[in-house]
PDB file of N, CA and C in Angstrom:
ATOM      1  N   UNK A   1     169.287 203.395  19.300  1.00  0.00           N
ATOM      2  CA  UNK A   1     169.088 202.697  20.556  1.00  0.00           C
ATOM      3  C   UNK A   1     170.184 201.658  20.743  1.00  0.00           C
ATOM      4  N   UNK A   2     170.751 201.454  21.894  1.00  0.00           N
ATOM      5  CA  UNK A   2     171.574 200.836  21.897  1.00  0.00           C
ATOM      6  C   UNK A   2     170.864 199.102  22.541  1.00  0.00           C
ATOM      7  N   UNK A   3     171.595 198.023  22.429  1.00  0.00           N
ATOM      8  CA  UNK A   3     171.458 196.618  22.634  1.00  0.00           C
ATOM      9  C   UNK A   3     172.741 195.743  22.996  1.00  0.00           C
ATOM     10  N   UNK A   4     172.400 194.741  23.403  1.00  0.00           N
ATOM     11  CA  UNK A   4     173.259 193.590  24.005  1.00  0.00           C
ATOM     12  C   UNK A   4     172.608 192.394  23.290  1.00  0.00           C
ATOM     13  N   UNK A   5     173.905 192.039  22.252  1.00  0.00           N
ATOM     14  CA  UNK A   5     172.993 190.749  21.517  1.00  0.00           C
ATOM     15  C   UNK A   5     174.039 189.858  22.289  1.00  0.00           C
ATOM     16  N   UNK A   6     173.322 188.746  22.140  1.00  0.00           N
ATOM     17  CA  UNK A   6     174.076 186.923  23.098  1.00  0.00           C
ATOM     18  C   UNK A   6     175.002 186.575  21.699  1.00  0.00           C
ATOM     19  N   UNK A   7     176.324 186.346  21.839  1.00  0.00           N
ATOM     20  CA  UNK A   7     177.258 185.586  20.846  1.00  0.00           C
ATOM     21  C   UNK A   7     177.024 184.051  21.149  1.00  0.00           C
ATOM     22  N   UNK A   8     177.179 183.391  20.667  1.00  0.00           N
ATOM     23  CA  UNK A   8     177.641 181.926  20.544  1.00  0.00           C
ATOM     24  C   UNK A   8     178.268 181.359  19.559  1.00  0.00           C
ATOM     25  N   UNK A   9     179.648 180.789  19.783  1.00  0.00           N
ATOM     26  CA  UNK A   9     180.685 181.293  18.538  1.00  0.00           C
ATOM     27  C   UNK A   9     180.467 182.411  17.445  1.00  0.00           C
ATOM     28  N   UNK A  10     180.476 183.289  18.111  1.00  0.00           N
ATOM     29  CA  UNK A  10     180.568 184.553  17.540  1.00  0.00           C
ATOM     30  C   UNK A  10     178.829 184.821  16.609  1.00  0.00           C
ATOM     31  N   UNK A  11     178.073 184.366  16.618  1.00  0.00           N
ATOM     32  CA  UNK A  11     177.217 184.440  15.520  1.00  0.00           C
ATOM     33  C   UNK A  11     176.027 184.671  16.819  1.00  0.00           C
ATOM     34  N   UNK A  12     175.390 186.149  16.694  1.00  0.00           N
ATOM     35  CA  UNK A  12     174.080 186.340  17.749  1.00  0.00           C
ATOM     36  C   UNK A  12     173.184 185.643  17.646  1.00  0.00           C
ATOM     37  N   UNK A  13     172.618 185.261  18.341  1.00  0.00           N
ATOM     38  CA  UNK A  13     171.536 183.999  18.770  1.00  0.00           C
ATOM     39  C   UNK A  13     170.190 184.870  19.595  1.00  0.00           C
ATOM     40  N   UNK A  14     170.496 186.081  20.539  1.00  0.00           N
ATOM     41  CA  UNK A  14     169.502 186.941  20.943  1.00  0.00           C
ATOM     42  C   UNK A  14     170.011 188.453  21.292  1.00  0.00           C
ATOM     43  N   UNK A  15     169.527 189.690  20.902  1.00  0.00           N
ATOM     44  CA  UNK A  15     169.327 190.379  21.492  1.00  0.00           C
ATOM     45  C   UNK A  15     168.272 191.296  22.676  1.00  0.00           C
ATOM     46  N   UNK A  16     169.148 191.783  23.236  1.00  0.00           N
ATOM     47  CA  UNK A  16     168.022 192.555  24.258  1.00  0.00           C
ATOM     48  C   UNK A  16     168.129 193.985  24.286  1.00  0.00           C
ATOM     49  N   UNK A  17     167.428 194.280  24.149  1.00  0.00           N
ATOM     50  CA  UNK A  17     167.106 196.041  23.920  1.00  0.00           C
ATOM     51  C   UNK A  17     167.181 196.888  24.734  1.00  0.00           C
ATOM     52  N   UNK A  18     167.804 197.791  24.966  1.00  0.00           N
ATOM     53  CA  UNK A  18     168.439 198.476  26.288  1.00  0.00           C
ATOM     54  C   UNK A  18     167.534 199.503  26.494  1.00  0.00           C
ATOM     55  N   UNK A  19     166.318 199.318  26.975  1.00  0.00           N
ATOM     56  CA  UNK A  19     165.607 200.350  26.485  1.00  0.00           C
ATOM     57  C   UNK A  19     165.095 201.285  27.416  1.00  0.00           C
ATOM     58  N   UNK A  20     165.581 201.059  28.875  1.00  0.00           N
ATOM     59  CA  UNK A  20     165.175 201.541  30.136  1.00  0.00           C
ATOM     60  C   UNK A  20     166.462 201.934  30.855  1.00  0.00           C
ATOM     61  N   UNK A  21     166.301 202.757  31.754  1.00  0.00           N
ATOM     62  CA  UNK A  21     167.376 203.426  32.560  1.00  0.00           C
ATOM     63  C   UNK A  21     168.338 202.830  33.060  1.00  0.00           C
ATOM     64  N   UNK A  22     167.737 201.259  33.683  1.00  0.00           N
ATOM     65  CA  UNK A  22     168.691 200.736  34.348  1.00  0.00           C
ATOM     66  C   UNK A  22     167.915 198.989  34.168  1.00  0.00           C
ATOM     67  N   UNK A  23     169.245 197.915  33.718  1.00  0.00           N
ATOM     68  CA  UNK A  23     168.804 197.040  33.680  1.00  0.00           C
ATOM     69  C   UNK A  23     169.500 195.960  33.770  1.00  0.00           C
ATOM     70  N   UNK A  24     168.547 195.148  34.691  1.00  0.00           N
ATOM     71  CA  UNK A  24     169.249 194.049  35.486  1.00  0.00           C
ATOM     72  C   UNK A  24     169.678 192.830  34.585  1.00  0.00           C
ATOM     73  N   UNK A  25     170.920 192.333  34.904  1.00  0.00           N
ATOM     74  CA  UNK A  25     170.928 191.201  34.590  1.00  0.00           C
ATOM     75  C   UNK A  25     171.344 190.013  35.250  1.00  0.00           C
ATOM     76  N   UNK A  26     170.618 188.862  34.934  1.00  0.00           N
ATOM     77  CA  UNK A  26     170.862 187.567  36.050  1.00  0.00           C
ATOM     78  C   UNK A  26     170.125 186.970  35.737  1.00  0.00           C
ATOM     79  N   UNK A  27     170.692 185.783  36.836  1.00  0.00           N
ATOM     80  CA  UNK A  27     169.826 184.156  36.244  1.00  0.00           C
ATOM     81  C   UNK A  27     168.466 184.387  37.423  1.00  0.00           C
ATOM     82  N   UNK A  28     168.074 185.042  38.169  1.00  0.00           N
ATOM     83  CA  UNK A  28     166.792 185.266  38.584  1.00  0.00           C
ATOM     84  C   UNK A  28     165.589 185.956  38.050  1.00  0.00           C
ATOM     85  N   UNK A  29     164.817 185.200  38.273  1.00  0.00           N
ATOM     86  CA  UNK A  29     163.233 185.668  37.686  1.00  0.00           C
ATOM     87  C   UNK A  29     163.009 187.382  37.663  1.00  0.00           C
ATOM     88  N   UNK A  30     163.314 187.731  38.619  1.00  0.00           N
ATOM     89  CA  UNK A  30     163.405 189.149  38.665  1.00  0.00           C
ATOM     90  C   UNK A  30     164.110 190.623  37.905  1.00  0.00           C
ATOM     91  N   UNK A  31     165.198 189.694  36.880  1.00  0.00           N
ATOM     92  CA  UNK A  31     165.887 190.698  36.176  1.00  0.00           C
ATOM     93  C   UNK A  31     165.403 190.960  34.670  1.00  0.00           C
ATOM     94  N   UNK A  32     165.858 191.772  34.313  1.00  0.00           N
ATOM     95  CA  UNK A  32     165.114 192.399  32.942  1.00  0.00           C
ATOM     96  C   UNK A  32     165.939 191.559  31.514  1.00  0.00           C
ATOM     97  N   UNK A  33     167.413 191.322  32.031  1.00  0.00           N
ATOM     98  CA  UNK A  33     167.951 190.367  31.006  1.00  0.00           C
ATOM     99  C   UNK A  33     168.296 189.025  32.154  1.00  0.00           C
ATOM    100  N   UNK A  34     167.405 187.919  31.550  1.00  0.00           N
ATOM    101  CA  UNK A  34     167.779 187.037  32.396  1.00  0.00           C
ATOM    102  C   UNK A  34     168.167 186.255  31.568  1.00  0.00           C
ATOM    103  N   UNK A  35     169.333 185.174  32.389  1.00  0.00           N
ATOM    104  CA  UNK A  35     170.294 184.576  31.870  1.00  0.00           C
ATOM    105  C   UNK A  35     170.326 183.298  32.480  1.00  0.00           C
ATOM    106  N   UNK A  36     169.071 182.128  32.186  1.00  0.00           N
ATOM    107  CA  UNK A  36     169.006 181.312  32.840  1.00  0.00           C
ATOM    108  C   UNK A  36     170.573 179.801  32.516  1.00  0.00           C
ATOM    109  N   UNK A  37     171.610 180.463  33.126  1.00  0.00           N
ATOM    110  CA  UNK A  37     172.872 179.691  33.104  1.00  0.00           C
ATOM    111  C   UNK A  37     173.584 179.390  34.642  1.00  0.00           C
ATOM    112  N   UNK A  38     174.351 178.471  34.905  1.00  0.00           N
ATOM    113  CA  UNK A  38     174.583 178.343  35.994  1.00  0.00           C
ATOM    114  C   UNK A  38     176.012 179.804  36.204  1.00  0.00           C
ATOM    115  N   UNK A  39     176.773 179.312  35.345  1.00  0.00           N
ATOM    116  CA  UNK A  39     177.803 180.281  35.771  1.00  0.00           C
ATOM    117  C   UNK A  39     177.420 181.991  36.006  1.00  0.00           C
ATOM    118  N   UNK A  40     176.092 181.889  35.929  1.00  0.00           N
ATOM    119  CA  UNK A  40     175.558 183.522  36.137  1.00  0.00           C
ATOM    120  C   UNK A  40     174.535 183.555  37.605  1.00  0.00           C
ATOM    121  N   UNK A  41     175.259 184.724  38.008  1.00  0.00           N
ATOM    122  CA  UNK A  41     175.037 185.036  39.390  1.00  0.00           C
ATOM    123  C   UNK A  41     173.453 185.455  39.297  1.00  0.00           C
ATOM    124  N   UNK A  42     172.638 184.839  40.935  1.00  0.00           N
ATOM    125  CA  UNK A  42     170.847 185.209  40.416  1.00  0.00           C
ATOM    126  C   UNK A  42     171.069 187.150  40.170  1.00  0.00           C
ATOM    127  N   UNK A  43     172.133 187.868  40.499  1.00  0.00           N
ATOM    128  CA  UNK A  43     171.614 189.184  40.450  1.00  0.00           C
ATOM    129  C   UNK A  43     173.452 189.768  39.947  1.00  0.00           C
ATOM    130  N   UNK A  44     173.176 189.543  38.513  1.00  0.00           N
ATOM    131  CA  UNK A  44     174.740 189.647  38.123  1.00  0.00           C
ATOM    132  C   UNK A  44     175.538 190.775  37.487  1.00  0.00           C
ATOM    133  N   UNK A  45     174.773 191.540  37.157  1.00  0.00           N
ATOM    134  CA  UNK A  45     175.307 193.113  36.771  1.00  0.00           C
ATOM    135  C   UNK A  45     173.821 193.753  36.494  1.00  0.00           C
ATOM    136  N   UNK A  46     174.230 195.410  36.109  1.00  0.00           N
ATOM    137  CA  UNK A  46     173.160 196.443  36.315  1.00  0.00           C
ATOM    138  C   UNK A  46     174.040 196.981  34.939  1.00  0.00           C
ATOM    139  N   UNK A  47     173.241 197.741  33.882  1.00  0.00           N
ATOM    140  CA  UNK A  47     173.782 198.365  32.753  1.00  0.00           C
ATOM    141  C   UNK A  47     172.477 199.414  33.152  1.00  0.00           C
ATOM    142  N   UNK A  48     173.694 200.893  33.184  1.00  0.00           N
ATOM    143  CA  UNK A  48     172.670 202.008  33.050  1.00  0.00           C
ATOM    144  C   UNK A  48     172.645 202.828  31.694  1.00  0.00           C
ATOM    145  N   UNK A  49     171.485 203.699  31.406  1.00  0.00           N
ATOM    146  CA  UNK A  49     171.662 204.851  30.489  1.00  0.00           C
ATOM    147  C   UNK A  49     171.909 206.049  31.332  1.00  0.00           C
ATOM    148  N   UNK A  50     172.282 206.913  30.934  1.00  0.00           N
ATOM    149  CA  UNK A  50     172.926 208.259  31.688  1.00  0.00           C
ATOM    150  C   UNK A  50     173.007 209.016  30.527  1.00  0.00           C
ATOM    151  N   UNK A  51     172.410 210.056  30.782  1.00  0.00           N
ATOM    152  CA  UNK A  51     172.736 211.157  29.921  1.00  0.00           C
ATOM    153  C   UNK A  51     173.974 211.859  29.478  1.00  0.00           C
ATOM    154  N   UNK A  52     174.528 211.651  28.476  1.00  0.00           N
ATOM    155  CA  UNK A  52     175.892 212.450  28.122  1.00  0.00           C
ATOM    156  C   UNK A  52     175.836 213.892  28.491  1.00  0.00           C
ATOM    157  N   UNK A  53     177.108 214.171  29.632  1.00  0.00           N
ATOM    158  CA  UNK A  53     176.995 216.128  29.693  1.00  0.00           C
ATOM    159  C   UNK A  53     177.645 216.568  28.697  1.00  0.00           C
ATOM    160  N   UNK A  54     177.821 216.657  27.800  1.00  0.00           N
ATOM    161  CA  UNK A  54     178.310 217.546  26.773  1.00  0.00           C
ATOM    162  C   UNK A  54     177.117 217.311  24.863  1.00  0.00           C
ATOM    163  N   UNK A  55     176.778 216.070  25.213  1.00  0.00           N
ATOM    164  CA  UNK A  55     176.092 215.684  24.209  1.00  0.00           C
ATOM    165  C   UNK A  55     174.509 215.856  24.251  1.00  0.00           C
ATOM    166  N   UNK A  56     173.983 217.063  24.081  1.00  0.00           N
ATOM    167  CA  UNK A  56     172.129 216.835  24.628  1.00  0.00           C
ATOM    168  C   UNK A  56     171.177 215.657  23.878  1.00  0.00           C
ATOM    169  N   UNK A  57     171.078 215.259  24.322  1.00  0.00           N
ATOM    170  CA  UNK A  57     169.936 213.844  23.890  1.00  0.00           C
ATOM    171  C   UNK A  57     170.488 212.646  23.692  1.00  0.00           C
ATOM    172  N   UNK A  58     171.946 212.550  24.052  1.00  0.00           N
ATOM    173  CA  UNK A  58     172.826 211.428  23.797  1.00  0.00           C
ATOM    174  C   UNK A  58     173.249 210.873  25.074  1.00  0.00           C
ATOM    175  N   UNK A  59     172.695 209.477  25.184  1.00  0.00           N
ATOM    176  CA  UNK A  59     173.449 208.496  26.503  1.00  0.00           C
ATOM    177  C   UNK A  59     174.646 207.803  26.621  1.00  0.00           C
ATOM    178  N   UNK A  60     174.889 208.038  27.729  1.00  0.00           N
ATOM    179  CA  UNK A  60     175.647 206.923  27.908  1.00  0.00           C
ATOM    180  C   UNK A  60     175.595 205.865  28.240  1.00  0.00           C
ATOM    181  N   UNK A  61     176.320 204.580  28.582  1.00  0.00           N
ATOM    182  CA  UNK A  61     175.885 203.195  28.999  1.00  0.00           C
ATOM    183  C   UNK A  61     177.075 202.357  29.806  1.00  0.00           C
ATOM    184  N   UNK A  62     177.040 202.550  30.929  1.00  0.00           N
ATOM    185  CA  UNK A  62     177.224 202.192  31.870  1.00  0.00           C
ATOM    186  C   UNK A  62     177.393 200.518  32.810  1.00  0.00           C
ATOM    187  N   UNK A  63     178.239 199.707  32.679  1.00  0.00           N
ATOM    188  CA  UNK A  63     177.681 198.184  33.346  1.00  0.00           C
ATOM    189  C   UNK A  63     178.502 197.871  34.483  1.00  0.00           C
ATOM    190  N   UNK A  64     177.839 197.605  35.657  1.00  0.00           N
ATOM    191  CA  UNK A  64     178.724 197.342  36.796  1.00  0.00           C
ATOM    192  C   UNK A  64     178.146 196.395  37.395  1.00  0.00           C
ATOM    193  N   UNK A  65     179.027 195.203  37.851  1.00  0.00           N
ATOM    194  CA  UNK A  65     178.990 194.400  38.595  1.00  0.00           C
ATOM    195  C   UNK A  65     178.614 194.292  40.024  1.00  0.00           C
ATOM    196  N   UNK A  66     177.644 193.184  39.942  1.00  0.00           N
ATOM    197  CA  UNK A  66     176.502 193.288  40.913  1.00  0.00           C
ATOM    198  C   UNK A  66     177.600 192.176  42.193  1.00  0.00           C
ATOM    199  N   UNK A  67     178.400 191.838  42.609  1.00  0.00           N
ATOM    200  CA  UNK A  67     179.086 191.251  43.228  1.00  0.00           C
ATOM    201  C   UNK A  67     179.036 189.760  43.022  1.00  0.00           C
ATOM    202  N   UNK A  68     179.226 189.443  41.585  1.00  0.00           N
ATOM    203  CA  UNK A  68     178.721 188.238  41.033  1.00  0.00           C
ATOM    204  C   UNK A  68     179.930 187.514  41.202  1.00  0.00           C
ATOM    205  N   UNK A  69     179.781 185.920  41.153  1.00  0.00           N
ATOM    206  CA  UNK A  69     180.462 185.211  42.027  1.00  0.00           C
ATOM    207  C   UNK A  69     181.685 185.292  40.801  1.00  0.00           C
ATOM    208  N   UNK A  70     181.239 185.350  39.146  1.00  0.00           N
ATOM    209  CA  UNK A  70     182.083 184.907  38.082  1.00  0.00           C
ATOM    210  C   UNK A  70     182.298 185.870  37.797  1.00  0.00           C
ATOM    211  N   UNK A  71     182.112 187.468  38.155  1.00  0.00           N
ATOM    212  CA  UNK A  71     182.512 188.300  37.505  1.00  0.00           C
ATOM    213  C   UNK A  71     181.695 188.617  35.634  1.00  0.00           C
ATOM    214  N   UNK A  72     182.246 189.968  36.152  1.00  0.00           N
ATOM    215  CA  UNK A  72     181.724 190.757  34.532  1.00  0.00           C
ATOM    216  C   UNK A  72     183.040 191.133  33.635  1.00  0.00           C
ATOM    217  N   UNK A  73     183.337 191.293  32.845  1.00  0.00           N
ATOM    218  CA  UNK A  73     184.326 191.002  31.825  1.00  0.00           C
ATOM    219  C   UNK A  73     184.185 192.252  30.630  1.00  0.00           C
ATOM    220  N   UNK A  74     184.726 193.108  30.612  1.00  0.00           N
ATOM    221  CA  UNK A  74     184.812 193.900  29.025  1.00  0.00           C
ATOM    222  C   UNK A  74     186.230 194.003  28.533  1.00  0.00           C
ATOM    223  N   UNK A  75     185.655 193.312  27.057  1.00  0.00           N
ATOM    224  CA  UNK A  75     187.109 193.163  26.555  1.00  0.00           C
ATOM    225  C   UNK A  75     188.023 192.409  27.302  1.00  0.00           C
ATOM    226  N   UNK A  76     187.446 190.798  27.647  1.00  0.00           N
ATOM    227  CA  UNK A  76     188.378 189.844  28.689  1.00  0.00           C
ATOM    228  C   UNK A  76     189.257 191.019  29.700  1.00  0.00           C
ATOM    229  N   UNK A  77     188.642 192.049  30.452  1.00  0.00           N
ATOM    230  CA  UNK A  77     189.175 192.587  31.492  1.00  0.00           C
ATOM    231  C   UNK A  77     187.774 192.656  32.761  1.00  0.00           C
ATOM    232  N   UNK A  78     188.360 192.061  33.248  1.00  0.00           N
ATOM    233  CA  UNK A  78     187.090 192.363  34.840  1.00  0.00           C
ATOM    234  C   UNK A  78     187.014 193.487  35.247  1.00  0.00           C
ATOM    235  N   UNK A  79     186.346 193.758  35.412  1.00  0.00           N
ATOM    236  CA  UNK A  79     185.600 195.142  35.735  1.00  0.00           C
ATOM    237  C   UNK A  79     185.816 194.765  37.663  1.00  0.00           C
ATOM    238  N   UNK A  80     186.032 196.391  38.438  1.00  0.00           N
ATOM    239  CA  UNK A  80     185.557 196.178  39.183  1.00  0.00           C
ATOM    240  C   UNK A  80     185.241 197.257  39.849  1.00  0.00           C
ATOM    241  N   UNK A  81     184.529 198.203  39.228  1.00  0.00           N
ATOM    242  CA  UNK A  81     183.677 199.060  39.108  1.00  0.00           C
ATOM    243  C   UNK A  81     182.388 199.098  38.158  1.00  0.00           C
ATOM    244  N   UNK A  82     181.891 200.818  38.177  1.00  0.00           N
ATOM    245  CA  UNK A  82     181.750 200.977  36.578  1.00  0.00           C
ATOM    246  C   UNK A  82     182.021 201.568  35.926  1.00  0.00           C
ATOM    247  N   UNK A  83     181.904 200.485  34.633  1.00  0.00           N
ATOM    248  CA  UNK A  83     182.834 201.024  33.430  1.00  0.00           C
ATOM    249  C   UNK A  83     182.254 201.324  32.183  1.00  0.00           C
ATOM    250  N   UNK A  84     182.756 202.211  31.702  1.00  0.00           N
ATOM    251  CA  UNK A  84     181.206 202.610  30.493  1.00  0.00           C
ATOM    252  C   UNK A  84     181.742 201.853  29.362  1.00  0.00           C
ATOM    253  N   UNK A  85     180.717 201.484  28.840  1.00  0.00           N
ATOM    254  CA  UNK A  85     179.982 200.474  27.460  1.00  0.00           C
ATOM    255  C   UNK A  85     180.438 201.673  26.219  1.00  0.00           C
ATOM    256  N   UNK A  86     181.530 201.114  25.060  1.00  0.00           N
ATOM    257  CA  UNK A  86     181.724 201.686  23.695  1.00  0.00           C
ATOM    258  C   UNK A  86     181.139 200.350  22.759  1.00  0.00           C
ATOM    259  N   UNK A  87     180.056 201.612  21.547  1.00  0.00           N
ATOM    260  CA  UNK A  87     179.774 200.376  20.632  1.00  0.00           C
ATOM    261  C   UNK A  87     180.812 199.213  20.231  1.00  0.00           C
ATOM    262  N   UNK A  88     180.348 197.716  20.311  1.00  0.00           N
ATOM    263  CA  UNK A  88     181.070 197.160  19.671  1.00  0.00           C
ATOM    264  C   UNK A  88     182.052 196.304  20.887  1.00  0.00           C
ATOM    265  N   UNK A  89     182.062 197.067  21.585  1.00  0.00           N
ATOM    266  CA  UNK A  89     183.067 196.256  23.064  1.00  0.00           C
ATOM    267  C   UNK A  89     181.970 194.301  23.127  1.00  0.00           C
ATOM    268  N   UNK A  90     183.252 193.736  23.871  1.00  0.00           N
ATOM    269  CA  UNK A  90     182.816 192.579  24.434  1.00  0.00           C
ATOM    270  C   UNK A  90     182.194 192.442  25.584  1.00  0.00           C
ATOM    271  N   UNK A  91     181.162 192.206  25.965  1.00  0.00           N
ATOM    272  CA  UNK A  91     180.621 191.818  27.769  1.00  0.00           C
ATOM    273  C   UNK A  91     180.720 190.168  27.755  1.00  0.00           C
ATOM    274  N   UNK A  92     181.361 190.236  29.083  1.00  0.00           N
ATOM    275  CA  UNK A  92     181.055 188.214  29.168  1.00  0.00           C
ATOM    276  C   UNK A  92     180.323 188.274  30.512  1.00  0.00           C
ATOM    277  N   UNK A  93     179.355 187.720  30.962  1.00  0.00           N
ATOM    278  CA  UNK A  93     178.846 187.651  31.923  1.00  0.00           C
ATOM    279  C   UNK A  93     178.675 186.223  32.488  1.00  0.00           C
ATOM    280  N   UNK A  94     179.715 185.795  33.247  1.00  0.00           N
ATOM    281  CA  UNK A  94     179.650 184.696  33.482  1.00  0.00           C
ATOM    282  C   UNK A  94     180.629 183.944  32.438  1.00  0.00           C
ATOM    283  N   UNK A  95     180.045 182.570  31.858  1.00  0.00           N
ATOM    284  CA  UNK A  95     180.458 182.220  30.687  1.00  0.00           C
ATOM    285  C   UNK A  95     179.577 182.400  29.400  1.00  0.00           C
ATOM    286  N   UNK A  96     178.995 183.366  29.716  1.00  0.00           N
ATOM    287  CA  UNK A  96     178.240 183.974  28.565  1.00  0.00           C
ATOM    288  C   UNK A  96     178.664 185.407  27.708  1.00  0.00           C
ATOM    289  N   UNK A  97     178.824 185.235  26.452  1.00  0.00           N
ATOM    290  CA  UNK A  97     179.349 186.310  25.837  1.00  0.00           C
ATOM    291  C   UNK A  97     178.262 187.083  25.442  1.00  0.00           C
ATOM    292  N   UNK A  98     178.599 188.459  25.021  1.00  0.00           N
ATOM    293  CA  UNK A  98     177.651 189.174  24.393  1.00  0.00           C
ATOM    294  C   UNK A  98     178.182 190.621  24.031  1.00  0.00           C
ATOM    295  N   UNK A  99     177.856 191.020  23.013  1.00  0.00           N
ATOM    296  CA  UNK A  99     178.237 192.176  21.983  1.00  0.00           C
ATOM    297  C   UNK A  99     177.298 193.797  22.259  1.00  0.00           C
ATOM    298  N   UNK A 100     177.870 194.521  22.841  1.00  0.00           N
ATOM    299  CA  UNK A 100     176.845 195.770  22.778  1.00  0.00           C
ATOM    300  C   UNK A 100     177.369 196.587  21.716  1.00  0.00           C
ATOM    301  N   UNK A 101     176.203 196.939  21.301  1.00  0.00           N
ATOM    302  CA  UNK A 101     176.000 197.924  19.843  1.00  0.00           C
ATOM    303  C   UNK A 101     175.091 198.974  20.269  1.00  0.00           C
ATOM    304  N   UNK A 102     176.115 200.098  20.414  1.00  0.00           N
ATOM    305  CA  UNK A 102     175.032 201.886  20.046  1.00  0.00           C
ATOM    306  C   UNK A 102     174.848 202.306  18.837  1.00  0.00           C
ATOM    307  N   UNK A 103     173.774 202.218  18.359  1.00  0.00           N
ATOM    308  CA  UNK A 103     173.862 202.690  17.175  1.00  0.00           C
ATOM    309  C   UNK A 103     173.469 204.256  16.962  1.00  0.00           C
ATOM    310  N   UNK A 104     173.649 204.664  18.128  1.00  0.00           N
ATOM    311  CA  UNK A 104     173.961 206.066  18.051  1.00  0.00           C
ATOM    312  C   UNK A 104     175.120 206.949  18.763  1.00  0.00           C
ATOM    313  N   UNK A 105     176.140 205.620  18.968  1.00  0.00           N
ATOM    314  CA  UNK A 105     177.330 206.326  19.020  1.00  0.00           C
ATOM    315  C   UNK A 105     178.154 207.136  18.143  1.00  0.00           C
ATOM    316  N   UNK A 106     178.934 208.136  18.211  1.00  0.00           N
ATOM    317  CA  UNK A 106     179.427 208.702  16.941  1.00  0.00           C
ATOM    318  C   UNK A 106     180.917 209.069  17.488  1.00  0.00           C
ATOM    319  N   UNK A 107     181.746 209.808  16.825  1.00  0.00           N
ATOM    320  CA  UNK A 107     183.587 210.103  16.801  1.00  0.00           C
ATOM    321  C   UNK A 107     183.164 211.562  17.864  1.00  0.00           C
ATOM    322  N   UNK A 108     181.932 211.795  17.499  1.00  0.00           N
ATOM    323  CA  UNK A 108     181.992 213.393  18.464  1.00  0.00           C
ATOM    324  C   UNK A 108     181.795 212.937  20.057  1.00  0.00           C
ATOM    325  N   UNK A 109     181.042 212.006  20.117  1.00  0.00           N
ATOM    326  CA  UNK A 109     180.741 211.771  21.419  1.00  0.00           C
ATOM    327  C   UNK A 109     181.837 210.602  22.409  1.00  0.00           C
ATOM    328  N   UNK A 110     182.632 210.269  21.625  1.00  0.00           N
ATOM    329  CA  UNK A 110     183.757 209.479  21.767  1.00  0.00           C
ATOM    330  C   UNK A 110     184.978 210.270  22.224  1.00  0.00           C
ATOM    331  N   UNK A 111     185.176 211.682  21.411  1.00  0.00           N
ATOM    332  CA  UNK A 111     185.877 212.634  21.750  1.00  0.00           C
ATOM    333  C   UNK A 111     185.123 213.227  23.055  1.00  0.00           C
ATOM    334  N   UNK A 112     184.102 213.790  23.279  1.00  0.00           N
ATOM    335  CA  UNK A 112     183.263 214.385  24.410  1.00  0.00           C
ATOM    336  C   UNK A 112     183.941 213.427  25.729  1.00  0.00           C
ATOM    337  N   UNK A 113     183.555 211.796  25.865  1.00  0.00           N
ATOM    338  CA  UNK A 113     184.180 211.696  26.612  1.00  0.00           C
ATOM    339  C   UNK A 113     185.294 211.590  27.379  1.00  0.00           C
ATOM    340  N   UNK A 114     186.334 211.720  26.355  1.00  0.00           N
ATOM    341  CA  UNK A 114     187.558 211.780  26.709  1.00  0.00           C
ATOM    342  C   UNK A 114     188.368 213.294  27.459  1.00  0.00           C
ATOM    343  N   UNK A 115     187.473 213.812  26.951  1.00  0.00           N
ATOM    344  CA  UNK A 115     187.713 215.696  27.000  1.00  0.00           C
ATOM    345  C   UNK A 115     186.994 215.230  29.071  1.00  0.00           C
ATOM    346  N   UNK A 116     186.261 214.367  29.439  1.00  0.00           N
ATOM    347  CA  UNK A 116     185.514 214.616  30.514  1.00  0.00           C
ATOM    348  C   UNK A 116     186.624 214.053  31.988  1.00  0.00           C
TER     349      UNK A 116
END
């Protein structure tokens, strides 16, 4: 299952469990990862799962920016689309960092998408 743990100087402080199709994040009551910070927009990105086409039972993960005022960030690059999530990449949301980990990513499905 894959996750989004919170860095703070580098050392996780929370994760959140990616455990649904599509999930919101923002500093409003309404999102599934909320991020009660100012520099985070009330409705600040969407991270999806998607099914890998070449991989059966294997997702993908997906995060695109919800038109947030600070922007979404992978790997200190702004996104301005979406852009799919590799274990281990950086998300900054806002001035908030955070680490996604698949732990069921593998070298085959890494190759799969590149072949796509």
């Amino acid at each position: 299952m894959a996750s989004l743990s919170q860095l703070v100087d580098s050392v996780v402080v929370t994760t959140f469990e990616l455990d649904q199709p599509e999930i919101r994040v923002g500093r409003g009551g309404d999102n599934d990862i909320r991020i009660d910070e100012i520099s985070v927009s009330g409705h600040h990105a969407v991270i999806e799962a998607v099914p890998n086409a070449y991989l059966e039972g294997t997702m993908d993960y997906y995060i695109t920016d919800s038109n947030s005022t600070n922007g979404t960030f992978v790997n200190d690059i702004r996104i301005s689309g979406r852009q799919r999530l590799n274990s281990n990449d950086l998300v900054r949301i806002g001035w908030n960092e955070f680490r996604f980990v698949d732990e069921d990513e593998n070298a085959m499905e890494k190759t799969a998408y590149i072949l796509d």
